[in-house]
N, C-alpha and C. Protein backbone atom coordinates (compact mmCIF):
# COMPACT_ATOMS: atom_id res chain seq x y z
N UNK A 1 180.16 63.43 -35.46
CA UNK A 1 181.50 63.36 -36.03
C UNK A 1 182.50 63.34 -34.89
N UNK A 2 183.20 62.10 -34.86
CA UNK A 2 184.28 62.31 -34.08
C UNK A 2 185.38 63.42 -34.09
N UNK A 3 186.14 63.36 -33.23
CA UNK A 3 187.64 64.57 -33.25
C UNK A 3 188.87 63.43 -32.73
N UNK A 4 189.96 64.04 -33.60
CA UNK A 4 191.12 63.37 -33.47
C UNK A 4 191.74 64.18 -32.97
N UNK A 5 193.70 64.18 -32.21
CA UNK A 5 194.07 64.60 -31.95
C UNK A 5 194.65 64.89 -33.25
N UNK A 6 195.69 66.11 -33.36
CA UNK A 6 196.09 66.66 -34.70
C UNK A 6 197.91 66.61 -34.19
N UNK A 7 198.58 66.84 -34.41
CA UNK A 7 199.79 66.99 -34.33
C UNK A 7 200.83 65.98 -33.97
N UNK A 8 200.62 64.72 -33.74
CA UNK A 8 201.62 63.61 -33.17
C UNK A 8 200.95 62.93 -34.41
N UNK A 9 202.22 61.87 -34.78
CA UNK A 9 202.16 60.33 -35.56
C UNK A 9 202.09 59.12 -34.78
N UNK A 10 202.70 59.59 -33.77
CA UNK A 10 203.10 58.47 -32.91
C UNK A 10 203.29 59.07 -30.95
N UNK A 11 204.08 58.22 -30.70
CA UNK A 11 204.32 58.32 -29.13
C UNK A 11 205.39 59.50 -28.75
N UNK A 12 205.11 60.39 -28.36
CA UNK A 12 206.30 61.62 -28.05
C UNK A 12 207.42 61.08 -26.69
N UNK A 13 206.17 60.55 -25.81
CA UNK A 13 207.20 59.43 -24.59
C UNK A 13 206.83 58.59 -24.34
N UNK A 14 207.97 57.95 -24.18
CA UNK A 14 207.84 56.27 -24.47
C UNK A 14 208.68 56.00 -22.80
N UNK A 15 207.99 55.13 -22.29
CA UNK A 15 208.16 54.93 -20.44
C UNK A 15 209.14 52.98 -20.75
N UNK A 16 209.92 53.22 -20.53
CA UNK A 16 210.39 51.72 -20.66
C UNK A 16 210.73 50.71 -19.49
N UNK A 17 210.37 49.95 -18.95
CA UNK A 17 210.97 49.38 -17.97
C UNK A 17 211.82 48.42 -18.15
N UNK A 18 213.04 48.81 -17.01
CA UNK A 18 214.39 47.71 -17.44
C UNK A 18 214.83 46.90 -16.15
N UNK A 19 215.04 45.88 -16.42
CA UNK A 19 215.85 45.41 -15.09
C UNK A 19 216.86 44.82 -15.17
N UNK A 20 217.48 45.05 -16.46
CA UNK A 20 218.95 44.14 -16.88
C UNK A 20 218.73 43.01 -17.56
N UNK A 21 217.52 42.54 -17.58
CA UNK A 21 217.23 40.90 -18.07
C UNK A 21 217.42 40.69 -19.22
N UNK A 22 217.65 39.86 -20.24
CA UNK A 22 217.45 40.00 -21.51
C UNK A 22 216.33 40.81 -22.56
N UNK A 23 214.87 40.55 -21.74
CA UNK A 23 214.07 40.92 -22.37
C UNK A 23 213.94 42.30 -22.52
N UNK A 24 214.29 42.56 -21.13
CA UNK A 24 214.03 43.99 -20.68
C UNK A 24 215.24 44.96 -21.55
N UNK A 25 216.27 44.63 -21.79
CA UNK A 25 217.41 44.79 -22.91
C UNK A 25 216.72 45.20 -24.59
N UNK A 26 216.10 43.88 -24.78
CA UNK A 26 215.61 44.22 -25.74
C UNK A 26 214.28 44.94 -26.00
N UNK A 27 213.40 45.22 -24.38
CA UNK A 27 212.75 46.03 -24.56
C UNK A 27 213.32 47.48 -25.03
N UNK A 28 214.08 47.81 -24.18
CA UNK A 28 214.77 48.58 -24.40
C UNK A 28 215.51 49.18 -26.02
N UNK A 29 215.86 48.12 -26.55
CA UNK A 29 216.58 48.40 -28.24
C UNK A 29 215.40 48.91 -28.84
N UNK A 30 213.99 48.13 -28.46
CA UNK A 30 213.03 48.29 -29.31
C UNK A 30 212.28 49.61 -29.05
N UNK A 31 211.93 50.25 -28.00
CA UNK A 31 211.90 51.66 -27.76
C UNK A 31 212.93 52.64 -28.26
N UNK A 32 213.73 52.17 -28.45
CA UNK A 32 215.03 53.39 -28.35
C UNK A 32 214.76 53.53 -30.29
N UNK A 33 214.77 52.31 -30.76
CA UNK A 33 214.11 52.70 -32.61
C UNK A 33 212.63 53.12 -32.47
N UNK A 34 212.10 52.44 -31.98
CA UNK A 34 210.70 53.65 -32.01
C UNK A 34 210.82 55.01 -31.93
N UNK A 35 211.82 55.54 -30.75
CA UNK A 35 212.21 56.62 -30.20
C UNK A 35 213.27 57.70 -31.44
N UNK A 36 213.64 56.53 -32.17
CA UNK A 36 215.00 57.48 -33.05
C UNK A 36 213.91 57.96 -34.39
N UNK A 37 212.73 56.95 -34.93
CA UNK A 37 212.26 57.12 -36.55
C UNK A 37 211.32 58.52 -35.46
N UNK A 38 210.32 58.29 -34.56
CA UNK A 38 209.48 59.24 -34.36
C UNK A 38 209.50 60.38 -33.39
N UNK A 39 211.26 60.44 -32.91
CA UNK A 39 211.79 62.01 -32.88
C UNK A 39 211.01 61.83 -31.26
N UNK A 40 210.76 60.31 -30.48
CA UNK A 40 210.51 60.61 -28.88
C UNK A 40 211.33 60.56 -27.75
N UNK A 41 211.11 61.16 -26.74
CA UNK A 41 211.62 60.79 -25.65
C UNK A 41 211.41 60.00 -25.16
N UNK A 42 212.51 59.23 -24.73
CA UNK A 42 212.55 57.68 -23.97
C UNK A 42 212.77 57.73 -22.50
N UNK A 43 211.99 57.55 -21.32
CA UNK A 43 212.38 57.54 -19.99
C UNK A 43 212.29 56.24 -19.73
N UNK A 44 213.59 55.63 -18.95
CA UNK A 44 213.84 54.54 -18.66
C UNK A 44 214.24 54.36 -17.35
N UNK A 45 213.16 52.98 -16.97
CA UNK A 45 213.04 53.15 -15.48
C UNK A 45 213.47 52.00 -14.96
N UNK A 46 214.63 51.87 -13.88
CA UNK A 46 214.94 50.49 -13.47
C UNK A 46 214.41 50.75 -11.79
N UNK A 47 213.22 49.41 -11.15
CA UNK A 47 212.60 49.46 -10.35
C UNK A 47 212.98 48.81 -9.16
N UNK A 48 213.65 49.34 -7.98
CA UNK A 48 214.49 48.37 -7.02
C UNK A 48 213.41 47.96 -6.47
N UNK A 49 213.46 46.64 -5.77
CA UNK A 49 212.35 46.40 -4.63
C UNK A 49 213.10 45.49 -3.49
N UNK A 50 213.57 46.36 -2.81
CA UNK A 50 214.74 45.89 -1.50
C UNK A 50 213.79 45.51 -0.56
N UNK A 51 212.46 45.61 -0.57
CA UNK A 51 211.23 45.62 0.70
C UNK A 51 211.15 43.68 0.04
N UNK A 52 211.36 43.54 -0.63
CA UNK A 52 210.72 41.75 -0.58
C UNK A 52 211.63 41.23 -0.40
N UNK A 53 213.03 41.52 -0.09
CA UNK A 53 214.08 40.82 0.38
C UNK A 53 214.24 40.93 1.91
N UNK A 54 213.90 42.50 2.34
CA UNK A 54 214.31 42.54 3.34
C UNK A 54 212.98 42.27 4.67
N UNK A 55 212.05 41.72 4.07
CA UNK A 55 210.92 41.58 4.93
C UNK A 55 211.07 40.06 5.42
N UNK A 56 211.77 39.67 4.43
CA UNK A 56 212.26 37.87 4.52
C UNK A 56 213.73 37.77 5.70
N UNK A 57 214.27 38.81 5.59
CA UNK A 57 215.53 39.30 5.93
C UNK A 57 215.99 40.35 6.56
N UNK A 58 215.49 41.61 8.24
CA UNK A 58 215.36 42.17 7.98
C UNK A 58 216.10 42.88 8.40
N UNK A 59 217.46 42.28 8.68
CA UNK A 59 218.88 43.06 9.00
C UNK A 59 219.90 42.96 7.83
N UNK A 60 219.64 42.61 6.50
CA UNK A 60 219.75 42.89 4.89
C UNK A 60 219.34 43.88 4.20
N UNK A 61 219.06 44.85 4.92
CA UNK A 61 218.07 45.85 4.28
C UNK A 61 219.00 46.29 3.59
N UNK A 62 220.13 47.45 4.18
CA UNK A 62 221.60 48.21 4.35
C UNK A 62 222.21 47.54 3.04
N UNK A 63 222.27 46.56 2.94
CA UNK A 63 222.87 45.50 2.10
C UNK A 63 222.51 45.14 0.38
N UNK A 64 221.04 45.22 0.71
CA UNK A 64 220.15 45.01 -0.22
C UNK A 64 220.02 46.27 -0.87
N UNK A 65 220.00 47.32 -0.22
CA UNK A 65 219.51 48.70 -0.90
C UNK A 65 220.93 48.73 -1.75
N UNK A 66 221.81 48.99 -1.57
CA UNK A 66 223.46 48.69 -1.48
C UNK A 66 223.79 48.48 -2.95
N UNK A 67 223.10 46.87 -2.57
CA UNK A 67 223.17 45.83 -4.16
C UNK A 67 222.06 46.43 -5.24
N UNK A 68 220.92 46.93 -4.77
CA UNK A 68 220.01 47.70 -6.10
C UNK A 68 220.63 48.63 -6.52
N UNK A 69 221.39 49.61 -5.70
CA UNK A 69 222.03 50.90 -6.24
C UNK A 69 223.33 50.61 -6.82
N UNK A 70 224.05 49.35 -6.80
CA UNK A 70 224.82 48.83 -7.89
C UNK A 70 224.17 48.07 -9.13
N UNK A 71 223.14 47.64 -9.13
CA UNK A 71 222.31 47.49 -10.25
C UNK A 71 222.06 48.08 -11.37
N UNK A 72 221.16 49.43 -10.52
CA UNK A 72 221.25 50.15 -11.51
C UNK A 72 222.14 51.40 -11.99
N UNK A 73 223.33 51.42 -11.01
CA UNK A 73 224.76 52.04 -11.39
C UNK A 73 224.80 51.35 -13.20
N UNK A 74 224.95 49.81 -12.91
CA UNK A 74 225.42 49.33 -14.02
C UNK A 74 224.65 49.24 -15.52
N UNK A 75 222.95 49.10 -14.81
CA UNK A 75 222.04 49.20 -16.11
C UNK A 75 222.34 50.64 -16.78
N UNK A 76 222.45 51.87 -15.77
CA UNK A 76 222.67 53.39 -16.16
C UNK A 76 223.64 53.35 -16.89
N UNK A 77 224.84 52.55 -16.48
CA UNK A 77 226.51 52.56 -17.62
C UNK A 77 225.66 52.12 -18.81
N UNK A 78 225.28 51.06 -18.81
CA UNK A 78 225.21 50.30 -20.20
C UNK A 78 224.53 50.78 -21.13
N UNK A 79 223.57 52.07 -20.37
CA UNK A 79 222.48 52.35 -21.43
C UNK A 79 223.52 53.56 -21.75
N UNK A 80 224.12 54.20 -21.41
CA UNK A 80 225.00 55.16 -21.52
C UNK A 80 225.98 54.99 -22.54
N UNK A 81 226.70 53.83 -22.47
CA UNK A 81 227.21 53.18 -23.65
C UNK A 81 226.45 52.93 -24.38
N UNK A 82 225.25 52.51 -24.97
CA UNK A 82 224.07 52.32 -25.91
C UNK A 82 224.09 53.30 -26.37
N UNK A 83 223.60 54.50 -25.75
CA UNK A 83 223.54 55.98 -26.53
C UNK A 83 224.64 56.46 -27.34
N UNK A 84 225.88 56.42 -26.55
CA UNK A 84 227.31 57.02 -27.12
C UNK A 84 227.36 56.23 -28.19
N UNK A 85 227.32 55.13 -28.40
CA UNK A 85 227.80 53.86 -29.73
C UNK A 85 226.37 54.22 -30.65
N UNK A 86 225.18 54.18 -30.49
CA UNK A 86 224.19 54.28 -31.38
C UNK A 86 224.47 55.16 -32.41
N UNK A 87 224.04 54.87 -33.78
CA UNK A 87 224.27 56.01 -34.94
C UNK A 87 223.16 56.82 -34.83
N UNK A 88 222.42 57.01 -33.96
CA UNK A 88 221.31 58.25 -33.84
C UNK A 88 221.52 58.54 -32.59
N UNK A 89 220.84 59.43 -32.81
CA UNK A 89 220.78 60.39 -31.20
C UNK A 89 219.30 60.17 -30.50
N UNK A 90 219.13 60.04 -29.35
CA UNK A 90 218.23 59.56 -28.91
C UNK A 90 217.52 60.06 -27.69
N UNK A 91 216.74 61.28 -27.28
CA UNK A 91 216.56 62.13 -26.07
C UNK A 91 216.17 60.86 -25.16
N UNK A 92 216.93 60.55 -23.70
CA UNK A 92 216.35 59.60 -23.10
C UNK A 92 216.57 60.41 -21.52
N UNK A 93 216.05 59.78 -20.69
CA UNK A 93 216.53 59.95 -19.18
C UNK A 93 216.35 58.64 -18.43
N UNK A 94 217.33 58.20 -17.66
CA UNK A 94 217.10 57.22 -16.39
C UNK A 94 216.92 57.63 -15.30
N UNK A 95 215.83 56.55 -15.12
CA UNK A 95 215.41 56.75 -13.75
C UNK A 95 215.72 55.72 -12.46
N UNK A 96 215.90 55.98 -11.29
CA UNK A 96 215.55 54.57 -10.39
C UNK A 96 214.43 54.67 -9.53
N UNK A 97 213.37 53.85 -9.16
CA UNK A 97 212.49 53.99 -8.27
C UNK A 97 212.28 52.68 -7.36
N UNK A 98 211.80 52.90 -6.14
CA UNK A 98 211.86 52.09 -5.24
C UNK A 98 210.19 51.48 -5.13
N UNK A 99 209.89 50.02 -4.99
CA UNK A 99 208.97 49.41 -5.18
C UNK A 99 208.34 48.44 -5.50
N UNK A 100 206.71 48.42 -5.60
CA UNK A 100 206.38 47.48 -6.76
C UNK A 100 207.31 47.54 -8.04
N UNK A 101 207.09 47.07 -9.09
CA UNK A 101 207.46 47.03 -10.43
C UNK A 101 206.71 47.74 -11.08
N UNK A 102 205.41 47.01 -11.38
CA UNK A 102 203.98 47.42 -11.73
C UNK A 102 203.15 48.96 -11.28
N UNK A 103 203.56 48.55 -9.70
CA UNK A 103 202.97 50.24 -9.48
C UNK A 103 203.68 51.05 -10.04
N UNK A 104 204.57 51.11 -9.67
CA UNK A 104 206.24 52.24 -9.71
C UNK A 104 205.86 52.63 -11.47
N UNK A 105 206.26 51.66 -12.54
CA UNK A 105 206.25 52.14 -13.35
C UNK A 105 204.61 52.43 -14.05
N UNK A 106 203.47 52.49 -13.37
CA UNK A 106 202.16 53.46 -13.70
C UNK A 106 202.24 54.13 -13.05
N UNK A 107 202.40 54.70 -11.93
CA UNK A 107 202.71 56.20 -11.75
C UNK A 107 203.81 57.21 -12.22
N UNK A 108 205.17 56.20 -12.66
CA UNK A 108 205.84 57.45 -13.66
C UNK A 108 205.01 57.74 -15.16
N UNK A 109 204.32 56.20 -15.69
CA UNK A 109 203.87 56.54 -16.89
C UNK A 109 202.63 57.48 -16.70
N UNK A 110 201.86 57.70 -15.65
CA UNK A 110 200.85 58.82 -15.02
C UNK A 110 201.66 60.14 -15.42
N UNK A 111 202.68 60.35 -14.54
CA UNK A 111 203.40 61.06 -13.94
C UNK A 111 204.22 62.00 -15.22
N UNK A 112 204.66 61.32 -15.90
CA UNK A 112 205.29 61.54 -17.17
C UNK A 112 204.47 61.74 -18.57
N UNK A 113 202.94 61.45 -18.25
CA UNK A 113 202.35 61.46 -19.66
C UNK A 113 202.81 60.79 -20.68
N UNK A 114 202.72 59.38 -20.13
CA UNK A 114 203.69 59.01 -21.07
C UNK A 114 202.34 58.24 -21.99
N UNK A 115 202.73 58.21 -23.79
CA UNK A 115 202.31 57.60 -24.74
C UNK A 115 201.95 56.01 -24.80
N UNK A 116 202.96 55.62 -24.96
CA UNK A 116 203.33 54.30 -24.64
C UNK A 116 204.63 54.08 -23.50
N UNK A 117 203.56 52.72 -23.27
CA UNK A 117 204.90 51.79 -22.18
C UNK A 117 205.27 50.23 -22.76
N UNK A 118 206.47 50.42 -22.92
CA UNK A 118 207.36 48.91 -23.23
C UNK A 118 207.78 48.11 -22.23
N UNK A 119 207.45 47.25 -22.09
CA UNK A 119 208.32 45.96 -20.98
C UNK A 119 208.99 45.12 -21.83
N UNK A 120 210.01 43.67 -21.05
CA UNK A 120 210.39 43.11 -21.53
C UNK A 120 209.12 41.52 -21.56
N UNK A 121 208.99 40.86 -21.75
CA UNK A 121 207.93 39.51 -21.32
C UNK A 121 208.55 38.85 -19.88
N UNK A 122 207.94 38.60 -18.85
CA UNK A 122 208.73 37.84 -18.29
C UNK A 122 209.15 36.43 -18.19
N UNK A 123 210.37 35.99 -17.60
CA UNK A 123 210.57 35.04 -17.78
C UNK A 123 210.37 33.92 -16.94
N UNK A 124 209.71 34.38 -15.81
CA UNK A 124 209.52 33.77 -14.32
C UNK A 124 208.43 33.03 -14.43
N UNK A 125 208.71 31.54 -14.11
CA UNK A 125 207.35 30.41 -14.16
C UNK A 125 206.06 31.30 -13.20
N UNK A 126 206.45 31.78 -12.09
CA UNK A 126 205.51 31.84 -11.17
C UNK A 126 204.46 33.21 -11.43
N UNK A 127 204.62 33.73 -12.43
CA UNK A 127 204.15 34.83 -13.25
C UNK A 127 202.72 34.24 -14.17
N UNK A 128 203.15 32.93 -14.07
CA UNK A 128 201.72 32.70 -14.71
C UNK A 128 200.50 32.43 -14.11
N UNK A 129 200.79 32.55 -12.75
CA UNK A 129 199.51 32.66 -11.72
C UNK A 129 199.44 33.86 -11.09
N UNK A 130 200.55 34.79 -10.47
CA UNK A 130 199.95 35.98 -10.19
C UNK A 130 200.17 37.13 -10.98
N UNK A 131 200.81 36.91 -12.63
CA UNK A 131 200.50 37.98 -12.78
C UNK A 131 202.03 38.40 -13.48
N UNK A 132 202.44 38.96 -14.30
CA UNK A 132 203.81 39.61 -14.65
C UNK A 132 203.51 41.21 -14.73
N UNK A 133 204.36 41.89 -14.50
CA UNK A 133 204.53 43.38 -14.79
C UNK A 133 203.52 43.87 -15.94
N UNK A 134 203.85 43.20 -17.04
CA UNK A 134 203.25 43.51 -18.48
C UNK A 134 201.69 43.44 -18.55
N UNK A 135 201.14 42.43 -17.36
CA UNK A 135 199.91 41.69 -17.54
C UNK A 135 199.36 42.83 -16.47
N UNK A 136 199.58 43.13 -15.72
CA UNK A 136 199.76 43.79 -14.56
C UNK A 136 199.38 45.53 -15.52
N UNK A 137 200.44 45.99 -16.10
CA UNK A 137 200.41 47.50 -16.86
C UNK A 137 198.92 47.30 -17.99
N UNK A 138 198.69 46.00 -18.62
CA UNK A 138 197.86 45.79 -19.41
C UNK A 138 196.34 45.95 -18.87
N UNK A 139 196.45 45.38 -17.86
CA UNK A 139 194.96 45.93 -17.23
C UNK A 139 194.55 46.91 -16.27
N UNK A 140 195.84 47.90 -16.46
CA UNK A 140 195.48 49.09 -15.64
C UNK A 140 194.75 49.74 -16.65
N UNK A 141 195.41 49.53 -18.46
CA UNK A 141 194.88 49.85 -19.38
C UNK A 141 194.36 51.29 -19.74
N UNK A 142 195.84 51.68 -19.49
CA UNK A 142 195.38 53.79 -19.65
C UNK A 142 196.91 54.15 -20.42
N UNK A 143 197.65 52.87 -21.02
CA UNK A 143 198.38 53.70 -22.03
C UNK A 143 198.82 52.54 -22.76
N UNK A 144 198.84 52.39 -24.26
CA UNK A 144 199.07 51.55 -24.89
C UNK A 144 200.48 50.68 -24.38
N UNK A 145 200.59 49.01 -24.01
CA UNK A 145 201.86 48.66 -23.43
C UNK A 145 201.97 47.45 -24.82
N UNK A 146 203.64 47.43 -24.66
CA UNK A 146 204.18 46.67 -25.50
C UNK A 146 204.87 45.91 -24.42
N UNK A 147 205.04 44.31 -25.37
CA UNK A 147 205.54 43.66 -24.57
C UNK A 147 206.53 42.86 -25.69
N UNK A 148 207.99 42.89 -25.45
CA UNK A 148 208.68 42.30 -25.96
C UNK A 148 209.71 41.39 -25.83
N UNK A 149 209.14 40.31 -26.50
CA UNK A 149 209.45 38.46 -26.19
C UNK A 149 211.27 38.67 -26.24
């Protein structure tokens, strides 16, 4: 006889990754209602990676770090405004981390215990040979990932 876990319906934390893009936006809407019907916490992670600009570039660094930390200044406003305007209340936290994409956000979802992880799909042609974030979280394959078109 198998054993189930007893006390959850669903995902208690939900790990989202954002990068401003459209998808990642609406990854985002779509966690945040998962997050409002089943009472979870939402950690939301926008992932700088100033190292692939500045390896091409490498007196841009200063510059580059600069421009990520206005990035996600602005993704942090917007989700901030999301919360305040939403008719529910919604336990969330932002995060920023420096990196891969892919790594960065499996070690917070490690890190965080997190339930599920949401991405946005990507939109980048060159993703279909090495690989997108989503495809990438999917075959690390240690927490259910959503991917939304």
């Amino acid at each position: 006889m198998s054993t189930f876990e007893l006390g959850t319906d669903g995902p208690r934390v939900i790990l989202v990754g954002i990068d401003g893009s459209e998808t990642s936006l609406r990854a985002t809407a779509y966690a945040w209602g998962l997050a409002r019907r089943q009472g979870s916490h939402v950690v939301l992670v926008y992932v700088a990676n100033p190292g692939a600009i500045s390896t091409m570039m490498p007196t841009a660094t200063a510059s580059v770090i600069e421009a990520e930390e206005e990035i996600a200044a602005d993704i942090r406003a917007q989700i901030e405004h999301f919360a305040q305007t939403a008719h529910s209340r919604v336990d969330y936290t932002f995060r920023t981390e420096y990196g891969d994409a892919a790594g960065a956000l499996a070690k917070i979802a490690d890190e965080i215990r997190a339930d599920a992880v949401v991405v946005g799909a990507s939109t980048q042609a060159g993703h279909r040979f090495i690989g997108s974030v989503a495809l990438r979280l999917v075959r690390a394959g240690r927490w259910p990932v959503t991917v939304v078109p």
